[in-house]
N, C-alpha and C. Protein backbone atom coordinates (compact mmCIF):
# COMPACT_ATOMS: atom_id res chain seq x y z
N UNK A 1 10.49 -8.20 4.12
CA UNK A 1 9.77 -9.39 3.71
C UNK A 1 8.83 -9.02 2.57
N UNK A 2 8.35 -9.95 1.34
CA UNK A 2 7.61 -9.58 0.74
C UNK A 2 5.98 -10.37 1.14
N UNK A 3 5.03 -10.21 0.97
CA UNK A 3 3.61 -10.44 0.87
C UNK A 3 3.24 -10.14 -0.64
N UNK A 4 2.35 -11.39 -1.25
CA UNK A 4 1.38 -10.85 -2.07
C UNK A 4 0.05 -10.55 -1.49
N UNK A 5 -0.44 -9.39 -2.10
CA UNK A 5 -2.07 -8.92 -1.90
C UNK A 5 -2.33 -8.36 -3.07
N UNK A 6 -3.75 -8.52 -2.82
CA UNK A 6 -4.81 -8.42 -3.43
C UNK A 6 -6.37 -7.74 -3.01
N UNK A 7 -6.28 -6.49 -3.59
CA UNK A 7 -7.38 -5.93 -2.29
C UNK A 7 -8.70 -6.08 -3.94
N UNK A 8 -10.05 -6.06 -3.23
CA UNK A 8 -11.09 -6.61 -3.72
C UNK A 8 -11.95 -5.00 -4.02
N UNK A 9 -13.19 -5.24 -4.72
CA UNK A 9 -14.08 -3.93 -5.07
C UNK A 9 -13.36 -2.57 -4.77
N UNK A 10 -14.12 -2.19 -3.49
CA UNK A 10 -13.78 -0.39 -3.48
C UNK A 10 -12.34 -0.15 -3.28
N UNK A 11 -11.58 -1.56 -2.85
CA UNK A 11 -10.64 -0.85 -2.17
C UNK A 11 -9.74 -0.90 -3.13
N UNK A 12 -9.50 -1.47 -4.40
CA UNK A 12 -8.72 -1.95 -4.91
C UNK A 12 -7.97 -0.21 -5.58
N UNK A 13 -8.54 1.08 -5.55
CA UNK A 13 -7.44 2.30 -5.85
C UNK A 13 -6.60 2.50 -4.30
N UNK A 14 -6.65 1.57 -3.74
CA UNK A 14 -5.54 1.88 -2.46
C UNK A 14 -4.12 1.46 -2.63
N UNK A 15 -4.38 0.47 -3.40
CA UNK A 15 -3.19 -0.67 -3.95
C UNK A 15 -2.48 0.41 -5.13
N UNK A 16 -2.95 0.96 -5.82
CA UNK A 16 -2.08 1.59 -6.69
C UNK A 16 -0.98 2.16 -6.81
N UNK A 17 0.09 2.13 -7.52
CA UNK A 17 1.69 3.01 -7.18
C UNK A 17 2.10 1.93 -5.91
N UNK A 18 1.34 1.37 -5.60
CA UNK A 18 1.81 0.72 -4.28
C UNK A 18 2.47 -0.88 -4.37
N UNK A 19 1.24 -1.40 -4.75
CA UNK A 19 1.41 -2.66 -5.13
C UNK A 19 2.27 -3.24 -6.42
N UNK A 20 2.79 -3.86 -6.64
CA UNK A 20 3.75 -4.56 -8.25
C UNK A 20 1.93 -4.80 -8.55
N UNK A 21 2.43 -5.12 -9.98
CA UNK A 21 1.74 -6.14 -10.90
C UNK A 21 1.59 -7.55 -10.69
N UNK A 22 2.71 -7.94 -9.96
CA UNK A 22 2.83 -9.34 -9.36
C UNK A 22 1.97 -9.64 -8.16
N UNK A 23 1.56 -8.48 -7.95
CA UNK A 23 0.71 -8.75 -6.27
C UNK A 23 1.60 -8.59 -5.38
N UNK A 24 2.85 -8.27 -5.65
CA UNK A 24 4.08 -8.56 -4.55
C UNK A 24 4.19 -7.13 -3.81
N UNK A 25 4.08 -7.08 -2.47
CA UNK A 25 4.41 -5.99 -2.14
C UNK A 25 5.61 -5.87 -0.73
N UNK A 26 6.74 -5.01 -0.83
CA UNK A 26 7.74 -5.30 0.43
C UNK A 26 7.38 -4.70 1.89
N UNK A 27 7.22 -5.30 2.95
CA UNK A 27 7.25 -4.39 4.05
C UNK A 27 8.26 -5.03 4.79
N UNK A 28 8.23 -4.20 6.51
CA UNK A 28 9.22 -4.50 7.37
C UNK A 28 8.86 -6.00 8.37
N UNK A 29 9.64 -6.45 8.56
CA UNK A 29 9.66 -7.93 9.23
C UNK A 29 8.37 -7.33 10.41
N UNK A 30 7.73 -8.47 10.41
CA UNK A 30 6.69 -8.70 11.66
C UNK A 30 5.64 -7.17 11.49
N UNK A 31 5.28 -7.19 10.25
CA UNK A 31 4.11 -5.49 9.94
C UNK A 31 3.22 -7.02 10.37
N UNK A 32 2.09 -5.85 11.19
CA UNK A 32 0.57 -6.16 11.35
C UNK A 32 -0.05 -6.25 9.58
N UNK A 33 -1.63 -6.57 10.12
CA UNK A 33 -2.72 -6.22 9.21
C UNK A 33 -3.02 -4.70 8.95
N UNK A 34 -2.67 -4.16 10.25
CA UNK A 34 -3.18 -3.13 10.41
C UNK A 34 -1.87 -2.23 9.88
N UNK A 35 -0.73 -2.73 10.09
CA UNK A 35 0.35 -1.73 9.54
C UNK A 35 -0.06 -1.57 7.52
N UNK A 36 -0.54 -2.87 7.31
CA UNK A 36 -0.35 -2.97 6.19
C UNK A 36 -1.71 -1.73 5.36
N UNK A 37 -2.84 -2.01 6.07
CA UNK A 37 -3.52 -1.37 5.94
C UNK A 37 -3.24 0.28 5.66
N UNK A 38 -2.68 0.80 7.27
CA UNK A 38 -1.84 1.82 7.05
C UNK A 38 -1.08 2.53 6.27
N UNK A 39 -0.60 1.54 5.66
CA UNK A 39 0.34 1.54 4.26
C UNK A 39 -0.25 1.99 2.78
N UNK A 40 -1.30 1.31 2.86
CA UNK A 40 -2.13 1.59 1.69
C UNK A 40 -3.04 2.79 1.84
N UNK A 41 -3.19 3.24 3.17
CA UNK A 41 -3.95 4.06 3.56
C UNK A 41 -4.80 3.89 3.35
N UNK A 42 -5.87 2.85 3.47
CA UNK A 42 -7.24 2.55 3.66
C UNK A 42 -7.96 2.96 4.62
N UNK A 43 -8.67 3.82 4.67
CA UNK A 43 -9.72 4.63 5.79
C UNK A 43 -9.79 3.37 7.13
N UNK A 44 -9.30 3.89 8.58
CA UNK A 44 -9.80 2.84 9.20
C UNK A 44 -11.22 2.94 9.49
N UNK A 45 -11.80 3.67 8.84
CA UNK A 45 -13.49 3.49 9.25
C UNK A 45 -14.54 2.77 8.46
N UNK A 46 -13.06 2.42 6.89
CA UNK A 46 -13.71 1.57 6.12
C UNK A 46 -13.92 0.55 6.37
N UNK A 47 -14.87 -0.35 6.53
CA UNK A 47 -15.08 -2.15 7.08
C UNK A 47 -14.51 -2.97 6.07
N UNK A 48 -13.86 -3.47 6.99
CA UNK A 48 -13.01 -4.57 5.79
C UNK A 48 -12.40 -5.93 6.36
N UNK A 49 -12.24 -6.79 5.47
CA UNK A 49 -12.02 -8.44 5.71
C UNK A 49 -10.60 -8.62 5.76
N UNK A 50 -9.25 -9.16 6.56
CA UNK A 50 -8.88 -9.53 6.07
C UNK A 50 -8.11 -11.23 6.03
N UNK A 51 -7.77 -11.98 4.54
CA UNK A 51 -7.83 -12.97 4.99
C UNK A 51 -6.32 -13.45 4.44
N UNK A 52 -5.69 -14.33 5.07
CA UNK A 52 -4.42 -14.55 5.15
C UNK A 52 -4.12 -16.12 4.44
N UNK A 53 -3.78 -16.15 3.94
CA UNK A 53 -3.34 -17.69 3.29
C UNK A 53 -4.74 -17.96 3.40
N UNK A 54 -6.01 -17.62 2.78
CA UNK A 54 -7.06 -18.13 2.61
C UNK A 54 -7.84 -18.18 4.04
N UNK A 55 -7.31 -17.65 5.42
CA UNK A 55 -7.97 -17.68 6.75
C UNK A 55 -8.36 -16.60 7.56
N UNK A 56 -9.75 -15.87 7.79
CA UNK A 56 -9.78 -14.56 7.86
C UNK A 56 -8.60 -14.64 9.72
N UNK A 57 -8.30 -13.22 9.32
CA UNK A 57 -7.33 -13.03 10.52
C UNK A 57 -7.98 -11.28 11.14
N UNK A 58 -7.54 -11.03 12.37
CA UNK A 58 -7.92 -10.00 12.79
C UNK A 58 -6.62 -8.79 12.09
N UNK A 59 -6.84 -7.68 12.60
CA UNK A 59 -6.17 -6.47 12.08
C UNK A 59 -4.69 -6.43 12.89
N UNK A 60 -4.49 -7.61 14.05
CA UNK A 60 -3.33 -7.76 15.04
C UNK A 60 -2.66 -8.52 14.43
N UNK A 61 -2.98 -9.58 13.15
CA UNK A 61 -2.07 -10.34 12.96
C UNK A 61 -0.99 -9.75 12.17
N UNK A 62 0.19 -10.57 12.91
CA UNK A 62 1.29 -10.52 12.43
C UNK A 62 1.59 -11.24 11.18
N UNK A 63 2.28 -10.93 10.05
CA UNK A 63 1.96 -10.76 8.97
C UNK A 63 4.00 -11.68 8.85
N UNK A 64 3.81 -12.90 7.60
CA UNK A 64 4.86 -14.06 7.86
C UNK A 64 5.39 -13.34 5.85
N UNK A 65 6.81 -13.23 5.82
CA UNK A 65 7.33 -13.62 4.48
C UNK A 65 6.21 -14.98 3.58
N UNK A 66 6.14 -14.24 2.62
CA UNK A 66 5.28 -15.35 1.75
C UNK A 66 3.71 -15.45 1.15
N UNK A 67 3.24 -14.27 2.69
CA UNK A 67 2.12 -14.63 2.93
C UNK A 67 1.42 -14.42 1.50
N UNK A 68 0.16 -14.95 1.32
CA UNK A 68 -0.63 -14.12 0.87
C UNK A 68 -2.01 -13.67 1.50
N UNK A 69 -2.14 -12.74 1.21
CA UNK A 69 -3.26 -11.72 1.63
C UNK A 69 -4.09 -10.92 0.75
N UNK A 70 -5.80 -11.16 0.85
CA UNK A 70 -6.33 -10.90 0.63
C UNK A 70 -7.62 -9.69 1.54
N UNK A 71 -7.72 -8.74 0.79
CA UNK A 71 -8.45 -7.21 1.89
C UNK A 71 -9.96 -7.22 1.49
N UNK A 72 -11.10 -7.68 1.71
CA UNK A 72 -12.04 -7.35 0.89
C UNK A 72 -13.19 -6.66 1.70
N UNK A 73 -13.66 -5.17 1.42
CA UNK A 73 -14.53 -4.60 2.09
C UNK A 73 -16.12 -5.08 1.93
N UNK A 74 -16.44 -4.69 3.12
CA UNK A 74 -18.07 -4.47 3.03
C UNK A 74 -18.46 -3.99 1.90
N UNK A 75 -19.74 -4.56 1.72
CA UNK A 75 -21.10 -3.91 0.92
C UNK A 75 -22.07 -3.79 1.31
N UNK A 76 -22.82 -2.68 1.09
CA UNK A 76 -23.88 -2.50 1.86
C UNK A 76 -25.11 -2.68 0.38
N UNK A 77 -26.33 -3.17 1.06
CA UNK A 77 -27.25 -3.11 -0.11
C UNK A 77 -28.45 -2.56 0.21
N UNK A 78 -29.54 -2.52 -0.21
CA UNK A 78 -31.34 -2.55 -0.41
C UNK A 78 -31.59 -2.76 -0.23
C-alpha cells in the first residue's frame, strides 16, 4: 500500500532516502503507526504526534492505502 507522509521539525532527517519527493511512501498492508515509525527509525523515546487524514491517532493505528500522515515531534522550551 502506499501512504503519503510528512514528518515535521526534528524529525524530518528520518524521512530521507526513505521517503519520494511526492510524500509517497510504500509499506506492507495493515503497518501500524508504530511499524511506520520503525521504518524511519525514529527513536521511540522521541515524543511525537501522530496524525492521520488530519486526526491525531495512537501509535496502534492501523494504517489504510491512501492515507495521509502526518509525524510531528515535541518541543520543549524556556
Amino acid at each position: 500500500m502506499e501512504v503519503k507522509v510528512k514528518l515535521y521539525t526534528l524529525l524530518k532527517k528520518y524521512g530521507e532516502g526513505k521517503i519520494g519527493n511526492d510524500g509517497l511512501l510504500s509499506l506492507p498492508e495493515d503497518e501500524t503507526l508504530q511499524g511506520l515509525s520503525e521504518y524511519l527509525s525514529i527513536p521511540k523515546k522521541r515524543g511525537k504526534v501522530f496524525l492521520v487524514n488530519g486526526m491525531p491517532k495512537d501509535a496502534k493505528h492501523r494504517l489504510c492505502n491512501g492515507d495521509e500522515v502526518k509525524i510531528l515531534s515535541f518541543i520543549g522550551g524556556g
